[in-house]
Protein backbone atom coordinates (compact mmCIF):
# COMPACT_ATOMS: atom_id res chain seq x y z
CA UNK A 1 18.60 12.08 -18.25
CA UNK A 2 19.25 14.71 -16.11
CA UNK A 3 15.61 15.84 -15.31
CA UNK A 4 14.83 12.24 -15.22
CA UNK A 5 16.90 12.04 -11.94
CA UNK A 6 15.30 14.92 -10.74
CA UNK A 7 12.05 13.85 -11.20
CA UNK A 8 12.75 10.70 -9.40
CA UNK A 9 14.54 12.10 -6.35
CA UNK A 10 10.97 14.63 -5.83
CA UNK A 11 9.45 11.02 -4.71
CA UNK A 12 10.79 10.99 -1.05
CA UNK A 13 8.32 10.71 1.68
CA UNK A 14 8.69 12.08 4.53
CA UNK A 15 7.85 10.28 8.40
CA UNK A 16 7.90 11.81 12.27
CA UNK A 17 8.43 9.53 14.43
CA UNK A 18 6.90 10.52 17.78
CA UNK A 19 8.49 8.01 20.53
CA UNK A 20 7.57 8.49 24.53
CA UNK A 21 9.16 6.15 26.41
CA UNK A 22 8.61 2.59 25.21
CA UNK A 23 5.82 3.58 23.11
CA UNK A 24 6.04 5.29 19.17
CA UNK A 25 4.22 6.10 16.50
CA UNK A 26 5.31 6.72 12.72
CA UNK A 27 2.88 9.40 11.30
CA UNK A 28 3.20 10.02 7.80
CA UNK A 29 3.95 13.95 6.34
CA UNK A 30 1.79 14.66 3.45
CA UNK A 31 -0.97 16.15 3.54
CA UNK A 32 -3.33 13.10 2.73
CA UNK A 33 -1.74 11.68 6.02
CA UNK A 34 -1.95 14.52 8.10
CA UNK A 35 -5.70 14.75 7.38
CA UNK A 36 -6.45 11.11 7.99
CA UNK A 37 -5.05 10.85 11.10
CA UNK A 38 -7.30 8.09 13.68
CA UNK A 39 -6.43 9.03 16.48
CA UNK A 40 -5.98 12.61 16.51
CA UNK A 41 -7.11 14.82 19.36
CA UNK A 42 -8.45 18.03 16.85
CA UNK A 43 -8.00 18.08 13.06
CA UNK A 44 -4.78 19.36 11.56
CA UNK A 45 -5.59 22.27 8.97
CA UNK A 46 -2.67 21.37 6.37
CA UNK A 47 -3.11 24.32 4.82
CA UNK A 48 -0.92 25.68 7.76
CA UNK A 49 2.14 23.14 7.36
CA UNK A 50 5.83 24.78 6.86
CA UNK A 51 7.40 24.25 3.38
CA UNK A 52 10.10 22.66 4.63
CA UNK A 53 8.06 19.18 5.68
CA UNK A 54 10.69 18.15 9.06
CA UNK A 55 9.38 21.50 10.52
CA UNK A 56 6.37 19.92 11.03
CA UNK A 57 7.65 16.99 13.01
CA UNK A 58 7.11 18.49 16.59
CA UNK A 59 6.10 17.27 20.25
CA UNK A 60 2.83 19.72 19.56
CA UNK A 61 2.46 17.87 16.07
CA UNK A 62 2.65 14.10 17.72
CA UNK A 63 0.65 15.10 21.32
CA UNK A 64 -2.11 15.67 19.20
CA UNK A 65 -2.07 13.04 16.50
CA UNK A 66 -1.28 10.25 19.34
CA UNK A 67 -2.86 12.10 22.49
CA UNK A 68 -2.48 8.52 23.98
CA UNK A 69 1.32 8.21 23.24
CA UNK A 70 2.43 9.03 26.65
CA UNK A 71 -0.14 6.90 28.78
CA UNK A 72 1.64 5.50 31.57
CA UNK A 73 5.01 8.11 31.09
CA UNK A 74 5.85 10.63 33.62
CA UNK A 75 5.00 13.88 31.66
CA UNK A 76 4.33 14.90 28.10
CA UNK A 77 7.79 16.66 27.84
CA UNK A 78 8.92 13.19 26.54
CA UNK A 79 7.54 13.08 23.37
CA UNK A 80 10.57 12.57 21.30
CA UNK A 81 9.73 13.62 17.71
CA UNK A 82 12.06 12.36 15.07
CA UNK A 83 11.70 13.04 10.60
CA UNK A 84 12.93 11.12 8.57
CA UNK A 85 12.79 10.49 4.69
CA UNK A 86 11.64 6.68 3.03
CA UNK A 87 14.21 6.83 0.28
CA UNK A 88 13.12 7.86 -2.91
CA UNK A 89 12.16 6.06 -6.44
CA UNK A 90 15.45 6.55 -7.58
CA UNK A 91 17.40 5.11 -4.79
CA UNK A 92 14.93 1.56 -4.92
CA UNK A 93 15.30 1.33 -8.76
CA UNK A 94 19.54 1.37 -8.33
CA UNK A 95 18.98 -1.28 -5.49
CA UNK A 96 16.41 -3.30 -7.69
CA UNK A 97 18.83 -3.18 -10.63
CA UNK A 98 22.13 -4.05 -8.73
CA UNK A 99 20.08 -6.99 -7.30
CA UNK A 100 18.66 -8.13 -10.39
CA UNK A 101 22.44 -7.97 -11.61
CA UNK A 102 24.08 -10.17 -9.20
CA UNK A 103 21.41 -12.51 -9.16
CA UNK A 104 21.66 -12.91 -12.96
CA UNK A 105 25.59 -13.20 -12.87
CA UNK A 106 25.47 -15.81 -10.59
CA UNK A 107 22.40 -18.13 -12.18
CA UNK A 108 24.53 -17.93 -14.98
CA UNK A 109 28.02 -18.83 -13.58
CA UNK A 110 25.88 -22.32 -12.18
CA UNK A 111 24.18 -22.86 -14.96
CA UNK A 112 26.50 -22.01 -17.63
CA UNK A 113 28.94 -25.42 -17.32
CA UNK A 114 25.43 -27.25 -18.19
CA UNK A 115 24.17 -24.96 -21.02
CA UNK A 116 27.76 -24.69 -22.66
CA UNK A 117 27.64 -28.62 -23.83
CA UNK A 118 24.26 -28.06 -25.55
CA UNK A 119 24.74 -25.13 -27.13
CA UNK A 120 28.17 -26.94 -28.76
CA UNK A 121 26.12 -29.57 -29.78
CA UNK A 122 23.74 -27.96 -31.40
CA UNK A 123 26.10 -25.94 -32.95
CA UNK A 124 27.38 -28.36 -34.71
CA UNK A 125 24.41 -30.02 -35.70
CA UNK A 126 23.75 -27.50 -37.66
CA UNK A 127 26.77 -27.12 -39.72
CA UNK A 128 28.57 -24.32 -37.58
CA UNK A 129 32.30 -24.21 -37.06
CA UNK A 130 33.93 -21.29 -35.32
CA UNK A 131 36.67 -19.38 -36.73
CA UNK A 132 40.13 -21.29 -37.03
CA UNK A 133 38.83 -24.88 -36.27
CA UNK A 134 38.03 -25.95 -39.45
C-alpha cells in the first residue's frame, strides 16, 4: 500500500505562472509543454531544465514563452513568475471518495423512510420473521 501512495503522489504537475501587471499566463512544466510552447520567442532546449522543476519558473523562462506578456507595462522587470503544483492523483481520488461518501449517506437517509416499508413487506411475504418476533 505503501508504494501505492508513492506512486500516486509522483503524478503532480507542475505550473509557472508568469503575471505582468493585469496580464498572466499559466505555462505548463514538463517537458512536452515546454517544447510546445505558441508563442515563444526561441525554442526552449529541455534538455537544459534544473531537476528541481520550480527552478525553472523564472522572469527569463516567461519573457520568452509570452514575449507579449508585458505589452502596454512599464518595463519587463515586472514579470512576476510564480510555480505551483496541480495536486496529485492521490489527493483527487481522497476528494472523489469523500464526495462519493456523503453523497451516498445522504440519498440514503431520504430515501431510506420510503424503502424501509417495502423491504418489510416483502419480507414478510416471503415467510421471514426476525429474531424474537415470532
Amino acid at each position: 500500500m505503501a508504494t501505492t501512495g508513492v506512486a500516486f503522489a509522483k503524478d503532480v504537475t507542475n505550473f509557472c505562472k508568469c503575471s505582468c501587471g493585469p496580464n498572466s499566463a499559466i505555462l505548463e512544466l514538463t517537458p512536452f509543454g515546454l517544447s510546445h510552447l505558441p508563442h515563444a520567442s526561441q525554442p526552449i532546449d529541455v534538455g537544459t531544465l534544473m531537476p528541481n522543476v520550480c527552478m525553472n519558473c523564472t522572469r527569463l523562462l516567461c519573457g520568452i514563452a509570452e514575449p507579449q506578456l508585458c505589452d502596454g507595462a512599464a518595463v519587463d522587470e515586472e514579470i512576476v513568475p510564480l510555480c505551483f503544483q496541480r495536486d496529485s492523483l492521490q489527493d483527487e481520488l481522497i476528494v472523489s471518495a469523500f464526495l462519493l461518501l456523503v453523497i451516498g449517506l445522504l440519498v440514503w437517509t431520504a430515501v431510506r423512510a420510503h424503502v424501509k416499508p417495502v423491504v418489510d413487506r416483502l419480507l414478510a411475504q416471503y415467510g421471514y420473521n426476525p429474531v424474537g418476533q415470532a
